[in-house]
N, C-alpha and C. Protein backbone atom coordinates (compact mmCIF):
# COMPACT_ATOMS: atom_id res chain seq x y z
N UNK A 1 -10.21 -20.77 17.33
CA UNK A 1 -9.49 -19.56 17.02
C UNK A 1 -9.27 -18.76 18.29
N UNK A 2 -8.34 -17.62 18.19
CA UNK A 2 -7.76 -17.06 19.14
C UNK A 2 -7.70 -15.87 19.49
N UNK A 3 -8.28 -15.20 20.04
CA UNK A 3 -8.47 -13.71 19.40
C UNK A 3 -6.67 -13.15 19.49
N UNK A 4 -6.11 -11.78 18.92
CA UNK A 4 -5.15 -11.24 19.12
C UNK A 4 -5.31 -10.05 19.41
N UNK A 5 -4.18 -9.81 20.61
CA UNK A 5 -4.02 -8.44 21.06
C UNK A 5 -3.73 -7.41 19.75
N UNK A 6 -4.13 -6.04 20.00
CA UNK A 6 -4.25 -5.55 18.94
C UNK A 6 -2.31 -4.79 19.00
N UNK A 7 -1.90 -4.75 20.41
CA UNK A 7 -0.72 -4.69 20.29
C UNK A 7 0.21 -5.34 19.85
N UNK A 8 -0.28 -6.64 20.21
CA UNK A 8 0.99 -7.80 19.29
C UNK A 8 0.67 -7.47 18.26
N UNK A 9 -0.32 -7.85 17.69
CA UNK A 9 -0.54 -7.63 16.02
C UNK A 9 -1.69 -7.17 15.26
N UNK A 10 -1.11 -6.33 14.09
CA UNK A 10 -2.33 -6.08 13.36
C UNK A 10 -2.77 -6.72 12.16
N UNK A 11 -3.86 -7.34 11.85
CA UNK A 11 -4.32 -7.44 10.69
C UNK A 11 -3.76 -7.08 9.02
N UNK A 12 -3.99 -7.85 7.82
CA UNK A 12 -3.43 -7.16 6.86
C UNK A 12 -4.65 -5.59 6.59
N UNK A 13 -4.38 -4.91 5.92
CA UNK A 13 -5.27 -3.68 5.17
C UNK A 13 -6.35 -4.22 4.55
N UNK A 14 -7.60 -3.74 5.58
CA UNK A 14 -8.66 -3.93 4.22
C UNK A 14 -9.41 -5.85 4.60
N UNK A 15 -8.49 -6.44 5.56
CA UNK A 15 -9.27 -7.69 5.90
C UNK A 15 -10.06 -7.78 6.35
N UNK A 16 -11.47 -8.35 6.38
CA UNK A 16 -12.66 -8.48 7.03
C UNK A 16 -12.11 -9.50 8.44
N UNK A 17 -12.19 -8.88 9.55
CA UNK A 17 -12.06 -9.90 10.66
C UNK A 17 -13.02 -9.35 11.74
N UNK A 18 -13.17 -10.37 12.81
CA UNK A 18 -13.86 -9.72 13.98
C UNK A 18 -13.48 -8.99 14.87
N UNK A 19 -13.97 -7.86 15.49
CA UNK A 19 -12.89 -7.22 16.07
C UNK A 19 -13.87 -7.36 18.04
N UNK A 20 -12.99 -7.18 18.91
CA UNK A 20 -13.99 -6.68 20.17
C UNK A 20 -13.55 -5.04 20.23
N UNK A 21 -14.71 -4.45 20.65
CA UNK A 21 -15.33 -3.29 20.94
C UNK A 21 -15.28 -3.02 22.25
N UNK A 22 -14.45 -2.64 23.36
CA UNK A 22 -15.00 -2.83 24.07
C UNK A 22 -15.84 -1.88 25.03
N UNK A 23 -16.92 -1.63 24.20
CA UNK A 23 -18.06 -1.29 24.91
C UNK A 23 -19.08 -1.48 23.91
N UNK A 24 -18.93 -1.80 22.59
CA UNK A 24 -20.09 -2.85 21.71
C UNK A 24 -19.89 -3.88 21.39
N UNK A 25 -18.72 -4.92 21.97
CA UNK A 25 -18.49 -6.37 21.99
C UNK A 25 -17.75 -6.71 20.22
N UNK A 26 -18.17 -7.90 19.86
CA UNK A 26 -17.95 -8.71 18.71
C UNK A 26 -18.37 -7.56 17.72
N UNK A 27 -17.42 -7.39 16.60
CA UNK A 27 -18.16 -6.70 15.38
C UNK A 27 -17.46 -7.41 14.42
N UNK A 28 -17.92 -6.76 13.46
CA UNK A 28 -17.12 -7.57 11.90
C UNK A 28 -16.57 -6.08 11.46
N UNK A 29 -15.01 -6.01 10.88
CA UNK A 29 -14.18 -4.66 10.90
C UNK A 29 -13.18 -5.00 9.99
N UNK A 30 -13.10 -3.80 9.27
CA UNK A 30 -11.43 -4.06 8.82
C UNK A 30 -10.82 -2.87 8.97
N UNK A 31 -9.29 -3.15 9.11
CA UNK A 31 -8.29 -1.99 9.13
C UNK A 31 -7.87 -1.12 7.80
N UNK A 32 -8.04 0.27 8.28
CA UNK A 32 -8.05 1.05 7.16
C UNK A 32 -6.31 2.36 7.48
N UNK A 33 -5.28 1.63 6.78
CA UNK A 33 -3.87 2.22 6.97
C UNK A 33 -4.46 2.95 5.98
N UNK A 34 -4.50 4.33 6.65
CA UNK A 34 -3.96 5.91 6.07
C UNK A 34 -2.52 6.88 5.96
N UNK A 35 -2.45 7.74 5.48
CA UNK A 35 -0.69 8.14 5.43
C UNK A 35 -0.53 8.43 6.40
N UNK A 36 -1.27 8.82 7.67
CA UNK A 36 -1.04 9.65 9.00
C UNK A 36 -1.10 8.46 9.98
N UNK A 37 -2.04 7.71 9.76
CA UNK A 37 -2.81 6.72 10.81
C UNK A 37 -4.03 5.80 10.24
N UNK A 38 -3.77 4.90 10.64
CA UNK A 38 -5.10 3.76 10.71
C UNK A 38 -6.18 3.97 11.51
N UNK A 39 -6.94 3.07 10.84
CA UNK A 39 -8.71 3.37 11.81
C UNK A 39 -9.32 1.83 11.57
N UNK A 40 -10.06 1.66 12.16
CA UNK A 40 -10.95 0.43 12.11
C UNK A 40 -12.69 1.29 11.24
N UNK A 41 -12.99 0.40 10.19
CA UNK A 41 -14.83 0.65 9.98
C UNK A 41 -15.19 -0.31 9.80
N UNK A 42 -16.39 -0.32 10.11
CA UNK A 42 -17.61 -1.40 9.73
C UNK A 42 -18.40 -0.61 8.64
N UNK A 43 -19.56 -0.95 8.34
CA UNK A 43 -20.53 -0.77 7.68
C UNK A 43 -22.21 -1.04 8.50
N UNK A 44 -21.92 -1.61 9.47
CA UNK A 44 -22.88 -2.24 10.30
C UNK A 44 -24.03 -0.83 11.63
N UNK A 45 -22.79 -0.39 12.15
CA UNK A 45 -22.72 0.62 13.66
C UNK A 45 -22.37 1.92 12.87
N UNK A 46 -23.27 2.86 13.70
CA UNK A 46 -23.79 4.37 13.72
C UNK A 46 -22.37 4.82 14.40
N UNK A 47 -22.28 4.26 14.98
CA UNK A 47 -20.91 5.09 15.70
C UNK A 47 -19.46 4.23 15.58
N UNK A 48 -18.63 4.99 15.96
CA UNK A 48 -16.94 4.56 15.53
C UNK A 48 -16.62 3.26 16.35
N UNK A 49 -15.80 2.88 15.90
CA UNK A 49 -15.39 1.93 16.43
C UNK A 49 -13.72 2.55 16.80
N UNK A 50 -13.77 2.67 18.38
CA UNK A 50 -12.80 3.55 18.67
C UNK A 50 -11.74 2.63 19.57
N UNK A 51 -12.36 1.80 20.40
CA UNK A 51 -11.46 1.17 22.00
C UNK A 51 -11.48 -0.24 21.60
N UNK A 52 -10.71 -0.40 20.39
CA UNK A 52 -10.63 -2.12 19.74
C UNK A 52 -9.51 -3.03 21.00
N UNK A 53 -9.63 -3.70 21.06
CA UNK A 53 -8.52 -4.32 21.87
C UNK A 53 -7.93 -5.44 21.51
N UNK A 54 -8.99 -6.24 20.81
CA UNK A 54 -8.65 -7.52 20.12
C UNK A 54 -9.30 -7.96 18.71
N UNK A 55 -8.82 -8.93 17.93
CA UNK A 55 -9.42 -9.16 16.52
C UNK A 55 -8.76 -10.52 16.27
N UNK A 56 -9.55 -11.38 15.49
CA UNK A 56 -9.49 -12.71 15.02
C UNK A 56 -10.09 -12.55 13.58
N UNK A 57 -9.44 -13.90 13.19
CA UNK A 57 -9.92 -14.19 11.25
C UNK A 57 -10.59 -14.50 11.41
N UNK A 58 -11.77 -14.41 10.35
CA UNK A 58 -12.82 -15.44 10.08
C UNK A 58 -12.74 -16.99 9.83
N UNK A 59 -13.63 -17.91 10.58
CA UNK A 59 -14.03 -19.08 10.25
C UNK A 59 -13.39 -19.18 8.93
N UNK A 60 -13.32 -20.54 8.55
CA UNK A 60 -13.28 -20.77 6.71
C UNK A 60 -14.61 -20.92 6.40
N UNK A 61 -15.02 -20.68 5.00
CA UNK A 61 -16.52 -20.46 5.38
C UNK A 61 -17.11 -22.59 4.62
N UNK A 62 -18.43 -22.73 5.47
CA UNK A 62 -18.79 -24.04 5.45
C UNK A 62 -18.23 -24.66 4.14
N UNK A 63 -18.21 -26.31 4.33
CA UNK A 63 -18.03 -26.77 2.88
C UNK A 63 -19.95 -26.77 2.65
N UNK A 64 -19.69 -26.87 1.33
CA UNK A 64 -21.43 -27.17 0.52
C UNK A 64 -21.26 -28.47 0.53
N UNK A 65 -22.58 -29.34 1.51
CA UNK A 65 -23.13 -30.59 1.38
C UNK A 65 -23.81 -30.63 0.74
N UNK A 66 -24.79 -29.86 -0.41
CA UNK A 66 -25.93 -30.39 -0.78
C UNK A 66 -25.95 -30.55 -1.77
N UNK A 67 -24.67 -31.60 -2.17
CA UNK A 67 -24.52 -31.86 -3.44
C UNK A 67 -25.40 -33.02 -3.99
C-alpha cells in the first residue's frame, strides 16, 4: 500500500484509515466533514491530530485458517 498526499486526496467520511502525524507518526483516524470544515479524530491520543500529511486504507483484514 501507498500512503496518499492529503492534498491529492481525501478519504471517504467517517473511514477508519491510517493517517501520519507528523510529529506523532502512524495513527489510526478518520475524517470528520463538518458544514464549515473537516477535522481528523482518533479515539486513541490526548491531543489533536492537527499536521496530517498523509493517509492509507487499511490492510484487508487476515483470512481465518483455523478452520
Amino acid at each position: 500500500m501507498e500512503a496518499i498526499r492529503c492534498t491529492d486526496r481525501l478519504p471517504e467520511a467517517n473511514e477508519e484509515v491510517l493517517v501520519y502525524e507528523t510529529e506523532a507518526g502512524w495513527r489510526l483516524a478518520w475524517l470528520v466533514v463538518g458544514k464549515q470544515e473537516n477535522w481528523w479524530e482518533n479515539c486513541h491520543d490526548v491531543y489533536g491530530l492537527h499536521q496530517i500529511s498523509h493517509w492509507m486504507t487499511l490492510p484487508p483484514e487476515p483470512k481465518n485458517t483455523w478452520t
